[in-house]
C-alpha atoms as a PDB file:
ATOM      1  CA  UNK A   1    -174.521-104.151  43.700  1.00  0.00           C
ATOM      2  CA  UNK A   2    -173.382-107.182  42.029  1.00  0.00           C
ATOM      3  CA  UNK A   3    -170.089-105.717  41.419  1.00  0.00           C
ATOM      4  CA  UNK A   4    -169.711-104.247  45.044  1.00  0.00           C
ATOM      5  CA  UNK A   5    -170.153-108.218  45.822  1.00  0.00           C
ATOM      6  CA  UNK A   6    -167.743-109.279  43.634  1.00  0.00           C
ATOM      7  CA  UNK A   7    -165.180-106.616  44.830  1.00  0.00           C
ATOM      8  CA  UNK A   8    -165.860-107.551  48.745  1.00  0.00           C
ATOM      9  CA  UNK A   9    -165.544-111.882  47.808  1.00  0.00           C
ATOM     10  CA  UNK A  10    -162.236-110.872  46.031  1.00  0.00           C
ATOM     11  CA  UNK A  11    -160.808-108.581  48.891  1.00  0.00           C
ATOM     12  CA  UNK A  12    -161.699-111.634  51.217  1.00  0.00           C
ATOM     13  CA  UNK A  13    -159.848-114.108  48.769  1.00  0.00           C
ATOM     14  CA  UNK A  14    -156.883-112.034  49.102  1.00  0.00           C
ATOM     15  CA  UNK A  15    -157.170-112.068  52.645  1.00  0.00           C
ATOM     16  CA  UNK A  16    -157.571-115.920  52.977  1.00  0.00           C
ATOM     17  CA  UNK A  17    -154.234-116.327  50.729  1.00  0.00           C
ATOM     18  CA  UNK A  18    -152.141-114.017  52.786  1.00  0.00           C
ATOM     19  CA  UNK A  19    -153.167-116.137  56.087  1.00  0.00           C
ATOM     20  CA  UNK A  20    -152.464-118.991  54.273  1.00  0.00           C
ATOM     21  CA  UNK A  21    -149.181-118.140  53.218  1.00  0.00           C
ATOM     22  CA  UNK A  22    -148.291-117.547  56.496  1.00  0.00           C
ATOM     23  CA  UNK A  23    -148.812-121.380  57.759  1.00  0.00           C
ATOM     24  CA  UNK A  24    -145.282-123.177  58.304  1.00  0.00           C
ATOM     25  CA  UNK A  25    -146.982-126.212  56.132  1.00  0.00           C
ATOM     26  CA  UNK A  26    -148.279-123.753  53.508  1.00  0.00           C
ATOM     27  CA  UNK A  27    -144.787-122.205  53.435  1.00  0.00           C
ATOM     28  CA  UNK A  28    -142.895-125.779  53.261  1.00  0.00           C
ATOM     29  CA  UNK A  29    -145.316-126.316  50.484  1.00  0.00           C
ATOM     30  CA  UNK A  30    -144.063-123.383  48.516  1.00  0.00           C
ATOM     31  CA  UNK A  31    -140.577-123.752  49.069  1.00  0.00           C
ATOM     32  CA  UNK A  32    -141.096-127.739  47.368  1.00  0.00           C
ATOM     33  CA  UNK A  33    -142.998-126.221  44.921  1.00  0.00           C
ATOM     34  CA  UNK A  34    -142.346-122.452  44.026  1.00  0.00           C
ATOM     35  CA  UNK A  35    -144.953-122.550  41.008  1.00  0.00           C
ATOM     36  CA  UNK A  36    -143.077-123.668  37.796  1.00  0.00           C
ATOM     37  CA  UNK A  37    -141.020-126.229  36.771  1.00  0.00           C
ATOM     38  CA  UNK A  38    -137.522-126.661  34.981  1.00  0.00           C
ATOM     39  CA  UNK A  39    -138.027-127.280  30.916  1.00  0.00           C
ATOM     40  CA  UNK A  40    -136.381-130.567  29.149  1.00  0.00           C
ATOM     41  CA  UNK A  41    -132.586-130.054  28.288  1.00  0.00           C
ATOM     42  CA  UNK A  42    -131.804-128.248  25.512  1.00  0.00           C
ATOM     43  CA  UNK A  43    -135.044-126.234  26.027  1.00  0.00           C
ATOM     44  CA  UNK A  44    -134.831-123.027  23.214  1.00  0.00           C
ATOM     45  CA  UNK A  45    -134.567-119.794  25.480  1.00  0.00           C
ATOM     46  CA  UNK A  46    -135.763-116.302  24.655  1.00  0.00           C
ATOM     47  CA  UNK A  47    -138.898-115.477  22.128  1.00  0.00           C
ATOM     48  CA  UNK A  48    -138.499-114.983  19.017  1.00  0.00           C
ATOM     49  CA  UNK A  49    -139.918-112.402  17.200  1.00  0.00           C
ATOM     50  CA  UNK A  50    -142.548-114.113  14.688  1.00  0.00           C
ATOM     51  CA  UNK A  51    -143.867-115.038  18.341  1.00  0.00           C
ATOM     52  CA  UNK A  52    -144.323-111.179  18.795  1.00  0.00           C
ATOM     53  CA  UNK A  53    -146.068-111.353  15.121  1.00  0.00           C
ATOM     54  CA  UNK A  54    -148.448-114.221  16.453  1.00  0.00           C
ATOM     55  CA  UNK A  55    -149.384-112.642  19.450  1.00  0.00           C
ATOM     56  CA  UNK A  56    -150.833-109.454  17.524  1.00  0.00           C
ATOM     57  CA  UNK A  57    -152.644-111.530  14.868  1.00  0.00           C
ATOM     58  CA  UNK A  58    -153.972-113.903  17.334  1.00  0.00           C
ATOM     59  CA  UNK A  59    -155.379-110.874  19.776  1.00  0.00           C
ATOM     60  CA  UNK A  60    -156.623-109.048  16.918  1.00  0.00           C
ATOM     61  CA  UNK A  61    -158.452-111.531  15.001  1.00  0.00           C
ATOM     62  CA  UNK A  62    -159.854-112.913  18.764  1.00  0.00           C
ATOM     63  CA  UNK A  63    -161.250-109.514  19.110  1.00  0.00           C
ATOM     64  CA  UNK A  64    -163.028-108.851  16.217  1.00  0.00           C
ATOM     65  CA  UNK A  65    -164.275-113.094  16.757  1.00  0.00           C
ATOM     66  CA  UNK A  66    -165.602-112.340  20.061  1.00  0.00           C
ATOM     67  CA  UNK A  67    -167.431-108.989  18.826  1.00  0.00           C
ATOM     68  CA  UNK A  68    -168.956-110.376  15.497  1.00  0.00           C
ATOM     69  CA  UNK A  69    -169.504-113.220  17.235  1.00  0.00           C
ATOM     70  CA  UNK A  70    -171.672-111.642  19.932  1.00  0.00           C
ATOM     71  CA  UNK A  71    -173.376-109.298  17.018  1.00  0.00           C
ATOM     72  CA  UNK A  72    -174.297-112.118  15.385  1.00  0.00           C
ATOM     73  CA  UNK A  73    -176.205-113.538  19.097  1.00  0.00           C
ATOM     74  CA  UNK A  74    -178.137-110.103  19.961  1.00  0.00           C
ATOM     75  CA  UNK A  75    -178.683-108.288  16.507  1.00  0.00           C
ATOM     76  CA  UNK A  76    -182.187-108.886  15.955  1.00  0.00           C
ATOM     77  CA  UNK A  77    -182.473-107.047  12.088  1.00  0.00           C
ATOM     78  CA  UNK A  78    -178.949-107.420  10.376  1.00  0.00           C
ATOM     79  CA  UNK A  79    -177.946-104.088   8.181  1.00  0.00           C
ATOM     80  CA  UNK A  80    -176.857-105.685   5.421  1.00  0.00           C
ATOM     81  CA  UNK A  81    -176.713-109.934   3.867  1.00  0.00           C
ATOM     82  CA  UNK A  82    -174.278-112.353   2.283  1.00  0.00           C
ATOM     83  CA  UNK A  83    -174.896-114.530  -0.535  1.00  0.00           C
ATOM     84  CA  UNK A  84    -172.273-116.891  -1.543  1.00  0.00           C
ATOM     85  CA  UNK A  85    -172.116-117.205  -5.591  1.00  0.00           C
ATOM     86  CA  UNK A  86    -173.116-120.497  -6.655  1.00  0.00           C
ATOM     87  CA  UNK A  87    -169.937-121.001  -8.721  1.00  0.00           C
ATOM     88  CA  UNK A  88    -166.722-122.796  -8.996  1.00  0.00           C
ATOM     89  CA  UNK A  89    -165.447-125.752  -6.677  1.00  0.00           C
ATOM     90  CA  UNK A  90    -168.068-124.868  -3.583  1.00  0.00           C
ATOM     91  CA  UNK A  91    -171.127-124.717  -6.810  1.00  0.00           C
ATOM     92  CA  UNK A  92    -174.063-127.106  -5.426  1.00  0.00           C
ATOM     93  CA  UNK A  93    -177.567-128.433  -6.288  1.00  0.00           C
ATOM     94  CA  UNK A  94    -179.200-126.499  -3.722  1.00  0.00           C
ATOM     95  CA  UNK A  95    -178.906-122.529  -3.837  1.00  0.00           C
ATOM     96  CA  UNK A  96    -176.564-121.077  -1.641  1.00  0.00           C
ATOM     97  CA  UNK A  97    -178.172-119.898   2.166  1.00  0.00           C
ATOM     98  CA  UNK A  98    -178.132-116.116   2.329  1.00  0.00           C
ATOM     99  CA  UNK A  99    -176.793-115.015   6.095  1.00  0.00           C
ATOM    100  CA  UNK A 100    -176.278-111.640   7.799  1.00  0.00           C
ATOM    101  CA  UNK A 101    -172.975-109.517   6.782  1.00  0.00           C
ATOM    102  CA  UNK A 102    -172.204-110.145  10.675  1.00  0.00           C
ATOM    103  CA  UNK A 103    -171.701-113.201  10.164  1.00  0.00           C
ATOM    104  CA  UNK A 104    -169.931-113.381   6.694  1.00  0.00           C
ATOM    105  CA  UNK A 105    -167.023-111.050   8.847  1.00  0.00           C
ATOM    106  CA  UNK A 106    -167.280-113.904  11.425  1.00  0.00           C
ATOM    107  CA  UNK A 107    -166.771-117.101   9.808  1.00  0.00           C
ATOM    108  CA  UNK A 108    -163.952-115.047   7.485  1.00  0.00           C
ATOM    109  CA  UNK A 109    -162.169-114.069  10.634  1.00  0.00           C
ATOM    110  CA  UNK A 110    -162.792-117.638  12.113  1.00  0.00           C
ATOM    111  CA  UNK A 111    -160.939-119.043   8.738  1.00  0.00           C
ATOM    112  CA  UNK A 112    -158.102-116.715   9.133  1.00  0.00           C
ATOM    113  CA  UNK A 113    -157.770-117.121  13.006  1.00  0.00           C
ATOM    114  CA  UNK A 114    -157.405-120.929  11.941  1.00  0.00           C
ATOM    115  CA  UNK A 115    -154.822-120.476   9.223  1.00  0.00           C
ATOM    116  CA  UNK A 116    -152.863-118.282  11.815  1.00  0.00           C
ATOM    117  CA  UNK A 117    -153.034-120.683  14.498  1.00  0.00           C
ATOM    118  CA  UNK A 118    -151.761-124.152  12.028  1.00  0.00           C
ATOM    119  CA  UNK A 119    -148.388-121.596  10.949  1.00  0.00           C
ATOM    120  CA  UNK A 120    -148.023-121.292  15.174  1.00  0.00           C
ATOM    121  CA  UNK A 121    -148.330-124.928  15.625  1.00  0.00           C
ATOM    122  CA  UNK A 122    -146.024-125.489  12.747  1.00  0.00           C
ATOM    123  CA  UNK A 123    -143.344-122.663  14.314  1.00  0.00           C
ATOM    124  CA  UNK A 124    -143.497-124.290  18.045  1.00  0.00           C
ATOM    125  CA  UNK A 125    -143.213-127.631  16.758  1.00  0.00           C
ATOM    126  CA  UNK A 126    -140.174-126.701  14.438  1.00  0.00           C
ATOM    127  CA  UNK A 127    -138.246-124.759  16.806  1.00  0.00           C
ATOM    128  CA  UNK A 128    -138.943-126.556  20.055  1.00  0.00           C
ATOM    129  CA  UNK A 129    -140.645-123.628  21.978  1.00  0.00           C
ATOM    130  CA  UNK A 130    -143.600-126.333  22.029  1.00  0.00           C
ATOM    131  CA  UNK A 131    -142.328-126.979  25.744  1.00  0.00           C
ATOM    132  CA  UNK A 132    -142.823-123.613  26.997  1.00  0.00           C
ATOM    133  CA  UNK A 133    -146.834-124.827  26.635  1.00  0.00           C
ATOM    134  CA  UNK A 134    -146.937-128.405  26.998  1.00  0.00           C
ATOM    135  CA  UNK A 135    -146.860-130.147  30.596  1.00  0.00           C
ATOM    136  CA  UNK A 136    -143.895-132.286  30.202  1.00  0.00           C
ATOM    137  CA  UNK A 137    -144.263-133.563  34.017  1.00  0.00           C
ATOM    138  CA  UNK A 138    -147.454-133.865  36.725  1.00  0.00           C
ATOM    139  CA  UNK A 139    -145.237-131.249  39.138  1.00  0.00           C
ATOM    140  CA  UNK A 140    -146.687-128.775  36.640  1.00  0.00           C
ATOM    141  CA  UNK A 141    -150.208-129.216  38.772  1.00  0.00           C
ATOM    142  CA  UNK A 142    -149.527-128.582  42.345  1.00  0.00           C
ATOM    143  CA  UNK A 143    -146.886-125.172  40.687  1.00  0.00           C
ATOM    144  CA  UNK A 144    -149.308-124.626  39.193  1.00  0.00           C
ATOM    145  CA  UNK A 145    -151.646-124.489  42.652  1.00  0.00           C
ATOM    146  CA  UNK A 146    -148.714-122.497  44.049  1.00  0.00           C
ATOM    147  CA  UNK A 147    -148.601-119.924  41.314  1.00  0.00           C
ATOM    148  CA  UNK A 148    -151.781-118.859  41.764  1.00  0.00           C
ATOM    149  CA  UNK A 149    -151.688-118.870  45.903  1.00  0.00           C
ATOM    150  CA  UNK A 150    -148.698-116.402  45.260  1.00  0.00           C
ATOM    151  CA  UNK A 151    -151.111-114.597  42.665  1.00  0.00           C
ATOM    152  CA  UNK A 152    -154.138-114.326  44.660  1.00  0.00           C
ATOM    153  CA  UNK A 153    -152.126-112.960  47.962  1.00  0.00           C
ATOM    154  CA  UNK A 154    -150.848-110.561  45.746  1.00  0.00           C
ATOM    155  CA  UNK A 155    -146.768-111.286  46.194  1.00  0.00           C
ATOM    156  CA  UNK A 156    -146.219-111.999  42.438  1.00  0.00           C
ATOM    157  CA  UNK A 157    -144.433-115.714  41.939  1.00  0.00           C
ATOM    158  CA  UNK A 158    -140.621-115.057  41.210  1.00  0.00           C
ATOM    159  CA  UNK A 159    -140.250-116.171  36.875  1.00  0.00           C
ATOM    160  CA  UNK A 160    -138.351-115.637  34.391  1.00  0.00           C
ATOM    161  CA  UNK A 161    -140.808-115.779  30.970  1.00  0.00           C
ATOM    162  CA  UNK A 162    -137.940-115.093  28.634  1.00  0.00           C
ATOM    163  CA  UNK A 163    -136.770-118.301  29.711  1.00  0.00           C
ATOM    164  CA  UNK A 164    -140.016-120.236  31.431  1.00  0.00           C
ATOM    165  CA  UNK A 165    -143.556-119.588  32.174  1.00  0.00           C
ATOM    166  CA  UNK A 166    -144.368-120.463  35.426  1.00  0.00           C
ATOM    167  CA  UNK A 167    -146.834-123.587  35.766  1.00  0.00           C
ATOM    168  CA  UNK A 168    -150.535-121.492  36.000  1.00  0.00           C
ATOM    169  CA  UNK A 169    -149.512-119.634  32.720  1.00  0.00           C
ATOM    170  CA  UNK A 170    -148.256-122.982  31.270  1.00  0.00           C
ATOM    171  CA  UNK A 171    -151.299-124.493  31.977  1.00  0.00           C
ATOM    172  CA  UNK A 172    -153.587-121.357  30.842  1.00  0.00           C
ATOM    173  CA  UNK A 173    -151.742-121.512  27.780  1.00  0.00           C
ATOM    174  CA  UNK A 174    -152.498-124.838  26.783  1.00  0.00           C
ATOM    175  CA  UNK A 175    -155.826-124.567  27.885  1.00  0.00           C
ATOM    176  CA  UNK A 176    -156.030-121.616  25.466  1.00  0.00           C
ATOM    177  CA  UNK A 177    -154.434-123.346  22.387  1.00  0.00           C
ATOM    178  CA  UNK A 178    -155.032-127.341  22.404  1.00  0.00           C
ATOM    179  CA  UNK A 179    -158.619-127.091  24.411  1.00  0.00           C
ATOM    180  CA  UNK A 180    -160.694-123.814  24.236  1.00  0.00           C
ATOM    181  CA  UNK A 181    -159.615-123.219  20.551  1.00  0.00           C
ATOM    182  CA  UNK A 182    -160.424-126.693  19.027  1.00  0.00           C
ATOM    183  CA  UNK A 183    -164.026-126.674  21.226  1.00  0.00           C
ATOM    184  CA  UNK A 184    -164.439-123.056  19.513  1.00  0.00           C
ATOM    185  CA  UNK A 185    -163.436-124.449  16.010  1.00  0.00           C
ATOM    186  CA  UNK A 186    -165.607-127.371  16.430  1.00  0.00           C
ATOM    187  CA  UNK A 187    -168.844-126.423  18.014  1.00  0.00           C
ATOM    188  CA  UNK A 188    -168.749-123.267  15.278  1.00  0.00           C
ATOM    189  CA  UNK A 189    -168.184-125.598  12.532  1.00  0.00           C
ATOM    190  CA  UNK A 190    -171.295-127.944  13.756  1.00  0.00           C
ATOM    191  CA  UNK A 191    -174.101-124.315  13.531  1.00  0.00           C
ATOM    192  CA  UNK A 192    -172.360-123.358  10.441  1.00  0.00           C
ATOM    193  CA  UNK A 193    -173.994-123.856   6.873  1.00  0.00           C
ATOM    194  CA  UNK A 194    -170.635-125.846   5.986  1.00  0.00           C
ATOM    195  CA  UNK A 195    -172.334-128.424   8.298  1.00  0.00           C
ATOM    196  CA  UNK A 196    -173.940-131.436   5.954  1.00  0.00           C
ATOM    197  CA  UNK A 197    -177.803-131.322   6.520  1.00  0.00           C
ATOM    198  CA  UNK A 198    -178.012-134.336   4.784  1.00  0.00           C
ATOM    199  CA  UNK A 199    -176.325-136.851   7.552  1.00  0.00           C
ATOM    200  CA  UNK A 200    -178.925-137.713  10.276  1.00  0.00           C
ATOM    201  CA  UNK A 201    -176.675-140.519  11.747  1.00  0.00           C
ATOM    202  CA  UNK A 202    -174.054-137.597  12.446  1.00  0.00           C
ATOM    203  CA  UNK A 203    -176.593-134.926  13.420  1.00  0.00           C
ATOM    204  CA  UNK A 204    -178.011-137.537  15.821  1.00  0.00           C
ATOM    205  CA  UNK A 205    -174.476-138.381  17.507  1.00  0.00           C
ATOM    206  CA  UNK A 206    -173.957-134.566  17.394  1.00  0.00           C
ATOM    207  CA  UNK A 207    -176.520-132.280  18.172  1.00  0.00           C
ATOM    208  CA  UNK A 208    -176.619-128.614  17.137  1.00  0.00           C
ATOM    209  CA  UNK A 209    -177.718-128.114  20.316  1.00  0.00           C
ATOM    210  CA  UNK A 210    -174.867-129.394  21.890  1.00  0.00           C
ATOM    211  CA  UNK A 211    -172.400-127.038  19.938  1.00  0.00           C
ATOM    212  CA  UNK A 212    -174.685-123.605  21.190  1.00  0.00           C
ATOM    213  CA  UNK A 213    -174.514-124.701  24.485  1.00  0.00           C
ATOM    214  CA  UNK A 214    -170.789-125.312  24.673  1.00  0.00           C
ATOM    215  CA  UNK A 215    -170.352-122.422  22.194  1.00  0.00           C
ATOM    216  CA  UNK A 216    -171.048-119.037  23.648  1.00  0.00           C
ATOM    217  CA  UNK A 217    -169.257-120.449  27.288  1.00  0.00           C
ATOM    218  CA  UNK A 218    -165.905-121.017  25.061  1.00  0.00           C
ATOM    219  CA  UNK A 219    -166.198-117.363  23.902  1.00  0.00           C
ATOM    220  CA  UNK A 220    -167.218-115.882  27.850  1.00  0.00           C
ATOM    221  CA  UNK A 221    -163.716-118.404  28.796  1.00  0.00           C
ATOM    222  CA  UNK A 222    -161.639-116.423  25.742  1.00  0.00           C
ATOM    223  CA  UNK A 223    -162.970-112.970  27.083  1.00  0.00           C
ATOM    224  CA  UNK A 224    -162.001-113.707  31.180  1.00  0.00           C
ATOM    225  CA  UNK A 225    -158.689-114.887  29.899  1.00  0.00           C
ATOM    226  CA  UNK A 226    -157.813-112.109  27.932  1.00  0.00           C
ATOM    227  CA  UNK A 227    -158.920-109.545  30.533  1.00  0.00           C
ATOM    228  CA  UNK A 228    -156.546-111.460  33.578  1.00  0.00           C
ATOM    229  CA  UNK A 229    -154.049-112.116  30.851  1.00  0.00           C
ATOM    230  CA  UNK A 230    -153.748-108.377  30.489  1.00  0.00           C
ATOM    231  CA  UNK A 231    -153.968-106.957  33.899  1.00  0.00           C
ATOM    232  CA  UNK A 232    -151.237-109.286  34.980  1.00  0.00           C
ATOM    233  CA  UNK A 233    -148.958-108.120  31.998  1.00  0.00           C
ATOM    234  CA  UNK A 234    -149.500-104.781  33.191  1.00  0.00           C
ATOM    235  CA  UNK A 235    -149.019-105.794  36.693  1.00  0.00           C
ATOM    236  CA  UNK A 236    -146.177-107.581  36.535  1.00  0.00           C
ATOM    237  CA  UNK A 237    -143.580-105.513  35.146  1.00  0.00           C
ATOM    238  CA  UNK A 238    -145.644-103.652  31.945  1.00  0.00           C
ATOM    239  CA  UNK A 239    -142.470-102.703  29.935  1.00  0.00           C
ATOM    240  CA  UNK A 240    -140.402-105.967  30.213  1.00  0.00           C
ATOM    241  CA  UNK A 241    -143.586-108.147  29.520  1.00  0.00           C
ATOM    242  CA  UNK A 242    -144.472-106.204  26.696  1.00  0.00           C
ATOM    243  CA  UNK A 243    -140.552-106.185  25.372  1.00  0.00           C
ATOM    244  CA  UNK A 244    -140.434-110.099  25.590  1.00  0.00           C
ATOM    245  CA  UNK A 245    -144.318-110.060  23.878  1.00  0.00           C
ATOM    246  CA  UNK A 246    -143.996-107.832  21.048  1.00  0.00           C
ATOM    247  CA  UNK A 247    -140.073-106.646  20.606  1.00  0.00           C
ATOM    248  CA  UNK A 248    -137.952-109.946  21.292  1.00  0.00           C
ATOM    249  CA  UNK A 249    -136.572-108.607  23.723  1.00  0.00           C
ATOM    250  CA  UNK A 250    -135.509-108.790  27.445  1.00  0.00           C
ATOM    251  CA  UNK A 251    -135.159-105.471  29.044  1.00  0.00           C
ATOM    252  CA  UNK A 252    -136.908-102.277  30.501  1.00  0.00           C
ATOM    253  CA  UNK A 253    -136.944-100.063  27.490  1.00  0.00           C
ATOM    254  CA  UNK A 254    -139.747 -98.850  26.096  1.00  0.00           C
ATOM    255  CA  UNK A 255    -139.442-100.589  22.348  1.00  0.00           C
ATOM    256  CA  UNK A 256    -142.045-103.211  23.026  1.00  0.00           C
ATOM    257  CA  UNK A 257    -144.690-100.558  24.315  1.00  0.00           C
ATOM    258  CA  UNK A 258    -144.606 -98.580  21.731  1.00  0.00           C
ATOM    259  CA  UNK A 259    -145.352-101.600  19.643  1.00  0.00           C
ATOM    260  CA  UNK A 260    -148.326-102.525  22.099  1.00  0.00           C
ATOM    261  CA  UNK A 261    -149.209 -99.112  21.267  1.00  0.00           C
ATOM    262  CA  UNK A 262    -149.533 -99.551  17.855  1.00  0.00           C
ATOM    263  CA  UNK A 263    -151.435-102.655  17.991  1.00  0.00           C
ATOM    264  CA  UNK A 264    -153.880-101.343  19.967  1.00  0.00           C
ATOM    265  CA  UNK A 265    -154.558 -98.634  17.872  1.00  0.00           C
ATOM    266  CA  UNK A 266    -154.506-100.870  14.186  1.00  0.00           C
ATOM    267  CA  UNK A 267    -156.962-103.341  16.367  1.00  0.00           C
ATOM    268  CA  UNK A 268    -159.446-100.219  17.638  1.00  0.00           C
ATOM    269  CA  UNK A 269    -159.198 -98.884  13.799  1.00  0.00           C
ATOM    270  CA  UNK A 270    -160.417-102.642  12.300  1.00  0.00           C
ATOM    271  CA  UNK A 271    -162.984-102.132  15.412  1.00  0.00           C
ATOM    272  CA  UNK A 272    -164.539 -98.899  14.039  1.00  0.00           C
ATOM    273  CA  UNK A 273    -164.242-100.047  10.369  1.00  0.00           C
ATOM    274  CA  UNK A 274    -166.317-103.558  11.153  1.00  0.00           C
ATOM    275  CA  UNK A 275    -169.310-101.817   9.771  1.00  0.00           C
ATOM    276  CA  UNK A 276    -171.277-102.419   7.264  1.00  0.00           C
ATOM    277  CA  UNK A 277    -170.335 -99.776   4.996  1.00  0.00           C
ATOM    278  CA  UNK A 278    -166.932-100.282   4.696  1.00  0.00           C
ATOM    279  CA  UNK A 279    -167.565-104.230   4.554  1.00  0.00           C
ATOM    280  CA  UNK A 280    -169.613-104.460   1.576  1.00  0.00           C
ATOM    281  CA  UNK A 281    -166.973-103.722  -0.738  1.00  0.00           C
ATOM    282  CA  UNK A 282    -164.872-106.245   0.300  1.00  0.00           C
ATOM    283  CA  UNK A 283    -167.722-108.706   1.089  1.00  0.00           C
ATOM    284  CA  UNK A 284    -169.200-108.294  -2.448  1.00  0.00           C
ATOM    285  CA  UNK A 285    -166.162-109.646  -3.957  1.00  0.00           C
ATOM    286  CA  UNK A 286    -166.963-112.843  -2.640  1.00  0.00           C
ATOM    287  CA  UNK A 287    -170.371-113.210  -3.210  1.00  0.00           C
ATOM    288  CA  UNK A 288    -173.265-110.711  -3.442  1.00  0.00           C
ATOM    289  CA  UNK A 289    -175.036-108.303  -0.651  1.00  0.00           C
ATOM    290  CA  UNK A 290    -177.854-106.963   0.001  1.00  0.00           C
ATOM    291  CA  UNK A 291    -180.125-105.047   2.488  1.00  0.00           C
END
């Protein structure tokens, strides 16, 4: 039923848009603002192809975050636990905390979805494509309105993403990278056993329970992005989207599916090996499991 709901409240959003667009003022609007705006001179053009290599590494250590992550919320008797040896640099006073292999694959997945995400920061700073991301005026906010009017009444805005994003995806983007991901990184940090226990004048200022309620809303915001983030690719032209996503290129062939393809099928194989059985090997060369 709820769906049925949510299916008739869309339908009438659609509706709404379409009469709007129709209003002179609404289409005077559009014209002054036709939903993105012009980079800075000297703007880089095209994507690269270590772009193509972030954009896998980024979706498939998100997906195995968001399912661990969610394991790790609803399983009520872990299979298997991880106990970090009490060795080395990280040795300390106190034994080590033994927690569920769930959550051994989550925080190593968190670390490596971190590591990824510095090299991108690095790449966009170094070659300039930080622009394609980064509001560089305030018209990016009312394009922004006017890309998704255009979306909504389903007549697609008219963009060029080899060259610029138009001002919603701009702004999606950046949400994606420089606010949801630090809030993620930081409210995980804060419930993880990395936390110091032994600072209440920081625990006090920020409270555990802060980080679980912001926490698991981050996560529900990185799952409705990558579900509208992937119907529009499809929507929008599948096989040039995917050519300027994953080939480097800017055509209709069918290169950069075929690389989709593959991705999907390397990230549905890491989905169906995320088991305990296959993780203990691994997981025991870092510290010790057990049942």
């Amino acid at each position: 039923m709820s769906i049925l709901i949510a299916l008739v409240g869309l339908a009438l959003l659609v509706l709404a848009a379409r009469w709007l667009r129709e209003q002179p003022s609404v289409q005077e609007w559009l014209a002054r603002y036709p939903g993105e705006t012009e980079l800075p001179e000297g703007s880089p053009v095209g994507l690269p192809a270590w772009l193509g290599w972030q954009h896998f590494l980024n979706a498939f250590f998100l997906l195995l975050i968001i399912r661990t992550g969610w394991q790790v919320r609803t399983t009520q008797r872990p299979a298997a636990y991880w106990t970090r040896r009490n060795t080395g640099p990280l040795r300390t006073k106190n034994p080590p905390k033994k927690i569920s292999l769930d959550l051994w694959l989550h925080l190593t997945l968190d670390v490596l979805f971190v590591l990824n995400g510095l090299i991108f920061i690095v790449l966009i700073i170094a070659t300039g494509h930080w622009v394609r991301i980064v509001p560089t005026s305030w018209e990016v906010v009312p394009n922004a309105a006017s890309a998704a009017l255009q979306y909504l009444s389903l007549s697609w805005p008219v963009e060029n993403g080899w060259v610029n994003y138009n001002s919603l995806q701009l702004l999606a983007y950046f949400t994606i990278v420089f606010v949801a991901t630090p809030l993620a990184i930081i409210t995980g940090l804060r419930m993880s056993g990395a936390w110091p226990q032994d600072a209440p004048r920081l625990n006090r200022a920020y409270p555990v329970e802060w980080a679980r309620a912001v926490h698991l809303p981050v996560m529900l915001f990185f799952v409705a992005f990558v579900i509208v983030h992937v119907a529009l690719v499809l929507a929008t032209g599948a096989l040039r989207n995917l050519n300027r996503m994953y080939a480097a290129r800017d055509d209709d062939s069918w290169v950069g599916f075929w690389f989709f393809a593959a991705s999907v099928v390397v990230m549905a194989g890491a989905w169906f090996l995320a088991r305990p059985i296959f993780l203990r090997p691994i997981a025991s060369l870092m510290g010790k499991v057990s049942r």
